[in-house]
N, C-alpha and C. Protein backbone atom coordinates (compact mmCIF):
# COMPACT_ATOMS: atom_id res chain seq x y z
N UNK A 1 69.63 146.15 71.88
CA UNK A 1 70.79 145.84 72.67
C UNK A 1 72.04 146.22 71.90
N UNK A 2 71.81 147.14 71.53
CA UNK A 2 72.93 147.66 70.86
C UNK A 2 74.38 148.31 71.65
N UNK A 3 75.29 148.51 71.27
CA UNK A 3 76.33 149.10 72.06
C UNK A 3 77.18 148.20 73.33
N UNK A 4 76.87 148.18 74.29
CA UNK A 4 77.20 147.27 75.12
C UNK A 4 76.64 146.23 76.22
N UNK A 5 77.31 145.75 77.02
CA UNK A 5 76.82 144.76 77.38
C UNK A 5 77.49 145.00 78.81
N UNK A 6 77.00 145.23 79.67
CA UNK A 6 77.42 145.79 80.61
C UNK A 6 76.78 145.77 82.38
N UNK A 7 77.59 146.22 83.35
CA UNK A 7 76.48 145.87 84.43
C UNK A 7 75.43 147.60 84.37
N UNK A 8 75.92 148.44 83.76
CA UNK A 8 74.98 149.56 83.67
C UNK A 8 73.76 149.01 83.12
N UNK A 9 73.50 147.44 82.50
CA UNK A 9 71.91 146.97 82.38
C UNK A 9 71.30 147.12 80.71
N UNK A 10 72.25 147.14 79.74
CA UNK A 10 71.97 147.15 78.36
C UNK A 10 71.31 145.63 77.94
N UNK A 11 72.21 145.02 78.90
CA UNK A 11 71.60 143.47 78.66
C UNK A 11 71.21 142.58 79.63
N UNK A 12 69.73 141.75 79.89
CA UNK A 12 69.20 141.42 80.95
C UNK A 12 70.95 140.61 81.87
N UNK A 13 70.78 140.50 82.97
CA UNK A 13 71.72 140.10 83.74
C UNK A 13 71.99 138.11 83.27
N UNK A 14 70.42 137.99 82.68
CA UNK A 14 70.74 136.13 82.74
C UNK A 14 71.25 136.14 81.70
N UNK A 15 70.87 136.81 80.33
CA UNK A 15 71.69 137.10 79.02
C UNK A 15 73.12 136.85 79.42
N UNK A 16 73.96 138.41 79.68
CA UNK A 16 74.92 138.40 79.88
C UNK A 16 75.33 137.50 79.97
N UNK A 17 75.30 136.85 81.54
CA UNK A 17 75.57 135.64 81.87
C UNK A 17 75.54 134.24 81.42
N UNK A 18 74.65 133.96 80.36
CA UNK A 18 74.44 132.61 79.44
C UNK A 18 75.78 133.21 78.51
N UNK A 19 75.46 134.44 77.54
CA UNK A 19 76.00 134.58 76.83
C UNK A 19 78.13 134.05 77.34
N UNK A 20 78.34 134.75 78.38
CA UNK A 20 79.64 134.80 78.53
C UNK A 20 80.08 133.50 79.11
N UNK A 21 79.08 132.37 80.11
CA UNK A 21 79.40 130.44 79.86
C UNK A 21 79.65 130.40 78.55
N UNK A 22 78.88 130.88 77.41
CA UNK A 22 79.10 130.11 76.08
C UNK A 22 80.58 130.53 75.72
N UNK A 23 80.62 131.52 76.00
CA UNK A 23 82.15 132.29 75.28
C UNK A 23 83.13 131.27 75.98
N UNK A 24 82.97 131.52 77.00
CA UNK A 24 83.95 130.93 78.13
C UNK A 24 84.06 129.40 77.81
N UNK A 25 82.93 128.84 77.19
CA UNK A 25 83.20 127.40 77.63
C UNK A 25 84.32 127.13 75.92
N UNK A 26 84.41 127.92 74.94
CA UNK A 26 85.02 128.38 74.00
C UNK A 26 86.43 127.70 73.74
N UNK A 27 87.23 126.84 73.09
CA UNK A 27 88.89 127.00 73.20
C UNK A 27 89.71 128.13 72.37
N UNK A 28 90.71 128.41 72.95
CA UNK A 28 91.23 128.91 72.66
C UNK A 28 91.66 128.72 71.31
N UNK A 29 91.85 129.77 70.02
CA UNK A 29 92.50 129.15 68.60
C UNK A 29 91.09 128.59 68.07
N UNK A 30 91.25 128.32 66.98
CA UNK A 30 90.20 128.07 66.07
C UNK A 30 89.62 126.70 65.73
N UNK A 31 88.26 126.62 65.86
CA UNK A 31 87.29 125.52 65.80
C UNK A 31 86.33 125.54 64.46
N UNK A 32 86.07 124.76 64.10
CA UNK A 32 84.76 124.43 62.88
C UNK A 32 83.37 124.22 63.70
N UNK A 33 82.78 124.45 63.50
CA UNK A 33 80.79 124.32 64.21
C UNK A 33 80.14 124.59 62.74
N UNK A 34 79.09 124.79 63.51
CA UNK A 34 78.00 124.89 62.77
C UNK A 34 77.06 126.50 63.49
N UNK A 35 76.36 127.24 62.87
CA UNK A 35 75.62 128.44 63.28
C UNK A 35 74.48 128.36 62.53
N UNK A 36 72.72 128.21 62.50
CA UNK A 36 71.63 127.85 61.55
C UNK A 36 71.97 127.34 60.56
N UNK A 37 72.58 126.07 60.93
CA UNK A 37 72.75 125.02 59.86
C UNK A 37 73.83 125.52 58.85
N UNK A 38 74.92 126.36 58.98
CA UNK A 38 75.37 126.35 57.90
C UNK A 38 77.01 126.56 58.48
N UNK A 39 77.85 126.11 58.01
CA UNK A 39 79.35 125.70 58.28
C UNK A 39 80.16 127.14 58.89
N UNK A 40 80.71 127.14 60.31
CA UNK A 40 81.26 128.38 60.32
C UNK A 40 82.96 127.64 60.55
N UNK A 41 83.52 128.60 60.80
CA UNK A 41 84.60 128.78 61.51
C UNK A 41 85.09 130.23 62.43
N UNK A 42 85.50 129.61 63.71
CA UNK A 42 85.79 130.41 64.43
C UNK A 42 87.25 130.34 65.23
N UNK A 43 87.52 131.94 65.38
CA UNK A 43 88.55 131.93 66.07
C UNK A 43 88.43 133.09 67.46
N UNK A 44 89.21 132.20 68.34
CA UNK A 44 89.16 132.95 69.59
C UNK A 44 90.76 133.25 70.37
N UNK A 45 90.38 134.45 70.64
CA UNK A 45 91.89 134.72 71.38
C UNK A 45 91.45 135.10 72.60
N UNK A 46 92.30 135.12 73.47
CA UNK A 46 91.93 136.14 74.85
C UNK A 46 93.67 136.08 76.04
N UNK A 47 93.28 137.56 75.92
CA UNK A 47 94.56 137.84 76.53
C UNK A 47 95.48 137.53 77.61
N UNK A 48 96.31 137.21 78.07
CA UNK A 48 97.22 136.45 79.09
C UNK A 48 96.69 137.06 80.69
N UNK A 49 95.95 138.24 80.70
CA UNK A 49 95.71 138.69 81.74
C UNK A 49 93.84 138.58 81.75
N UNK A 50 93.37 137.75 81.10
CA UNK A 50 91.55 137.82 80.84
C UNK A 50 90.57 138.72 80.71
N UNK A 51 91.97 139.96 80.52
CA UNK A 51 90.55 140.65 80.27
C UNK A 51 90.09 141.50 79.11
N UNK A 52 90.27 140.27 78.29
CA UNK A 52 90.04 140.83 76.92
C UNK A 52 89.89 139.24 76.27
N UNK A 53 88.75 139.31 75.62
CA UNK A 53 88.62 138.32 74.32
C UNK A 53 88.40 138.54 73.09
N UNK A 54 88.72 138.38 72.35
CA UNK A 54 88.71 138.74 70.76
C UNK A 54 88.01 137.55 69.88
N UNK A 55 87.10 137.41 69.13
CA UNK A 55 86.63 136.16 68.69
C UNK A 55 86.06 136.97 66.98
N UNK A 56 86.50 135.99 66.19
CA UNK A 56 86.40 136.27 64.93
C UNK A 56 85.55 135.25 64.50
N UNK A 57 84.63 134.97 63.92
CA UNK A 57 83.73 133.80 63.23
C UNK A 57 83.09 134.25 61.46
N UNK A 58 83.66 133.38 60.83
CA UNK A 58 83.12 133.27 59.31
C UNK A 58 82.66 132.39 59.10
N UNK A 59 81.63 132.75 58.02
CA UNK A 59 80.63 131.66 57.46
C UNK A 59 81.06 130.70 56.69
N UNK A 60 81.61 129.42 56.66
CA UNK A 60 82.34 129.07 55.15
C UNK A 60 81.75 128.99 54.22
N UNK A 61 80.57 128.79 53.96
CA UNK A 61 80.19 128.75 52.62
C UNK A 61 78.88 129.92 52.14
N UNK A 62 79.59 130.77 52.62
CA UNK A 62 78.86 131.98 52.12
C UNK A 62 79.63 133.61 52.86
N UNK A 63 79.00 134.60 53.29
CA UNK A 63 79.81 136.12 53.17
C UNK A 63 79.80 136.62 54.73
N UNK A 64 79.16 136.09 55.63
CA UNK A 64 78.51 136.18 56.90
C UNK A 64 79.88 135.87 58.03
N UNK A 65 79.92 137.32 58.50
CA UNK A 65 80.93 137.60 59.29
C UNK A 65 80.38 137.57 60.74
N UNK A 66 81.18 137.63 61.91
CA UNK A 66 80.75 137.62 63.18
C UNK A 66 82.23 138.18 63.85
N UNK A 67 82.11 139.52 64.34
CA UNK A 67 83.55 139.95 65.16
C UNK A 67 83.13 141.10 66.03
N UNK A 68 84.02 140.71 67.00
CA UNK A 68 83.94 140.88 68.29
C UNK A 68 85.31 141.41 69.54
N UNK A 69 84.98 142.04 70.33
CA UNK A 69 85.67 142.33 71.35
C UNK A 69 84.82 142.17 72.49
N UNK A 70 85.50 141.74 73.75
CA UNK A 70 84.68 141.74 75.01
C UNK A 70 85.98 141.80 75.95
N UNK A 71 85.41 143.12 76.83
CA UNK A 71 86.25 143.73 77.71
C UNK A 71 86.00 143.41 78.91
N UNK A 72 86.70 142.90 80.05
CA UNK A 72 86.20 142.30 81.63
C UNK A 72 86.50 143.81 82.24
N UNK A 73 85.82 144.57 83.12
CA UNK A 73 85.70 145.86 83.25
C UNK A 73 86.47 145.86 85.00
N UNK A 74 87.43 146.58 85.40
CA UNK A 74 87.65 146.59 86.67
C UNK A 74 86.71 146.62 88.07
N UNK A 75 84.77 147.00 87.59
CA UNK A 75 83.66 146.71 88.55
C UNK A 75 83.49 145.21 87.93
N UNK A 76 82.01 145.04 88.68
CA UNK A 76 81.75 143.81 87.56
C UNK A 76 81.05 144.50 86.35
N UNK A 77 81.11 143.11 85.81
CA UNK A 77 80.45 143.30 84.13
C UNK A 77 81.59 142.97 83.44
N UNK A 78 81.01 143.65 82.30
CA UNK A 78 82.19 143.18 81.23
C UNK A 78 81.48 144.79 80.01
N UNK A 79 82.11 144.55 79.11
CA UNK A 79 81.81 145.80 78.02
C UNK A 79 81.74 144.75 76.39
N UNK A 80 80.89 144.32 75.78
CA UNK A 80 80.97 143.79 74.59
C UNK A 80 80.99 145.42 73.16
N UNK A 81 82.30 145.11 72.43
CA UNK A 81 82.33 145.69 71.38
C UNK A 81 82.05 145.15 70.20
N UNK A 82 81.09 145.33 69.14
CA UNK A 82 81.17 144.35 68.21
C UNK A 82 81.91 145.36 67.29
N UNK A 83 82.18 143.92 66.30
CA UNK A 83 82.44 144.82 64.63
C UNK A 83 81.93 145.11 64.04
N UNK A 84 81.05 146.30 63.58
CA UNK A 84 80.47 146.45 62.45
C UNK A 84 78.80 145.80 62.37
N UNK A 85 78.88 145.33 63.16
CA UNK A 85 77.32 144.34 63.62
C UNK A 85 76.76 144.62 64.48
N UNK A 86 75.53 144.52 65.39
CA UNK A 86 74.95 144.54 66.46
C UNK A 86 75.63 143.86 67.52
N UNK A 87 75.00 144.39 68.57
CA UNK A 87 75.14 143.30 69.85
C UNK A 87 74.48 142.47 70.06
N UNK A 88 72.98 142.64 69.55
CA UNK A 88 72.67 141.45 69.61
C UNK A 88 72.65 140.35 68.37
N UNK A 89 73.35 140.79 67.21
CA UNK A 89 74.07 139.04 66.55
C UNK A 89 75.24 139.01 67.27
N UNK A 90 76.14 139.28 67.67
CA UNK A 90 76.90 138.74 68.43
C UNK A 90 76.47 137.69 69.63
N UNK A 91 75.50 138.26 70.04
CA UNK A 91 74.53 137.66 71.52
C UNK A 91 73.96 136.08 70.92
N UNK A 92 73.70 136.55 69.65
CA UNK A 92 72.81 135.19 69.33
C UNK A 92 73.63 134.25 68.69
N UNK A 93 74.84 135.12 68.36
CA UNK A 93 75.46 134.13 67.83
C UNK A 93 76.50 133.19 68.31
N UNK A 94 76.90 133.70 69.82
CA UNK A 94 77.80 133.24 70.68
C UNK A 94 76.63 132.03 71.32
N UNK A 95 75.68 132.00 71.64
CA UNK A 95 74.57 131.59 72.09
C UNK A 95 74.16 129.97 71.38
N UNK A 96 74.51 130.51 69.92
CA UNK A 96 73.77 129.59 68.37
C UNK A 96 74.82 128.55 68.18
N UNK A 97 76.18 129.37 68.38
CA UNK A 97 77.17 128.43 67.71
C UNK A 97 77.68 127.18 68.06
N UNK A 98 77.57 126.44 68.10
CA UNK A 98 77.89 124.33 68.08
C UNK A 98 79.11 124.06 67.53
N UNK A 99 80.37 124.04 68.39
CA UNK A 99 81.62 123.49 67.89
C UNK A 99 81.07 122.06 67.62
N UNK A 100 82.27 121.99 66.38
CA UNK A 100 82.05 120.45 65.89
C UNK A 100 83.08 119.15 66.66
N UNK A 101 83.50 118.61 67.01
CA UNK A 101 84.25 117.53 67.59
C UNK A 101 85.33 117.74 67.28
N UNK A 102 86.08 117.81 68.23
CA UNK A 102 87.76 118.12 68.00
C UNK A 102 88.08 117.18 67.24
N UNK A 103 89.46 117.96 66.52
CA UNK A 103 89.60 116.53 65.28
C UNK A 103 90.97 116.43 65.96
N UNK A 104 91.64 114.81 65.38
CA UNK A 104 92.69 114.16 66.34
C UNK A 104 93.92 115.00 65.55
N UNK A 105 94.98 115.02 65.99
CA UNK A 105 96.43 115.77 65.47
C UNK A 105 96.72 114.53 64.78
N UNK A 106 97.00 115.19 63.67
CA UNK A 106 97.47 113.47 62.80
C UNK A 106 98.92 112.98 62.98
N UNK A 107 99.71 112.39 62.47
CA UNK A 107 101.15 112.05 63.09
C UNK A 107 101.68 111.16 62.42
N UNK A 108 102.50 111.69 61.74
CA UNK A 108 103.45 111.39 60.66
C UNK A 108 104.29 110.28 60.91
């Protein structure tokens, strides 16, 4: 599943679709989780018009990167670009990742 993610059929249709609830269910700006047990952090942007998300995820306690582009395509589908990685760790990893509990704004 390399390259994209698309309705041309690179990736089964229920994939896609799990995959992009997970993105989606996502906040905006950056969260702490967890990815196979080990501490990430992630950040997500997506553009004022939706059709573009950008999501950056690092490992904290170790070298393990996760980056990404995902394009909403004027048919349906969408187009996933990764960085430097597969499509499918991106797939598994949008899939894997467990935000941790929003933490409260503290107040001086």
């Amino acid at each position: 599943m390399h390259g994209t993610v698309n309705a041309g059929g690179n990736a089964p249709p229920l994939i896609q679709a799990t995959f992009e609830d997970a993105l989606a269910k996502l906040p905006d700006g950056y969260v702490d989780g967890h990815f196979g047990n080990r501490p990430w952090g992630v950040t997500v942007k997506r553009s004022e018009d939706g059709k573009r998300t950008w999501r950056y995820g690092e490992e904290l306690s170790g070298t393990d990167i996760v980056s990404f582009n995902l394009y909403r395509l004027a048919g349906p589908g969408s187009m996933l670009k990764p960085c430097e990685i597969s499509s499918a760790k991106v797939i598994e990893f949008v899939l894997g990742f467990e935000p941790g509990p929003a933490k409260a704004a503290s107040r001086s």
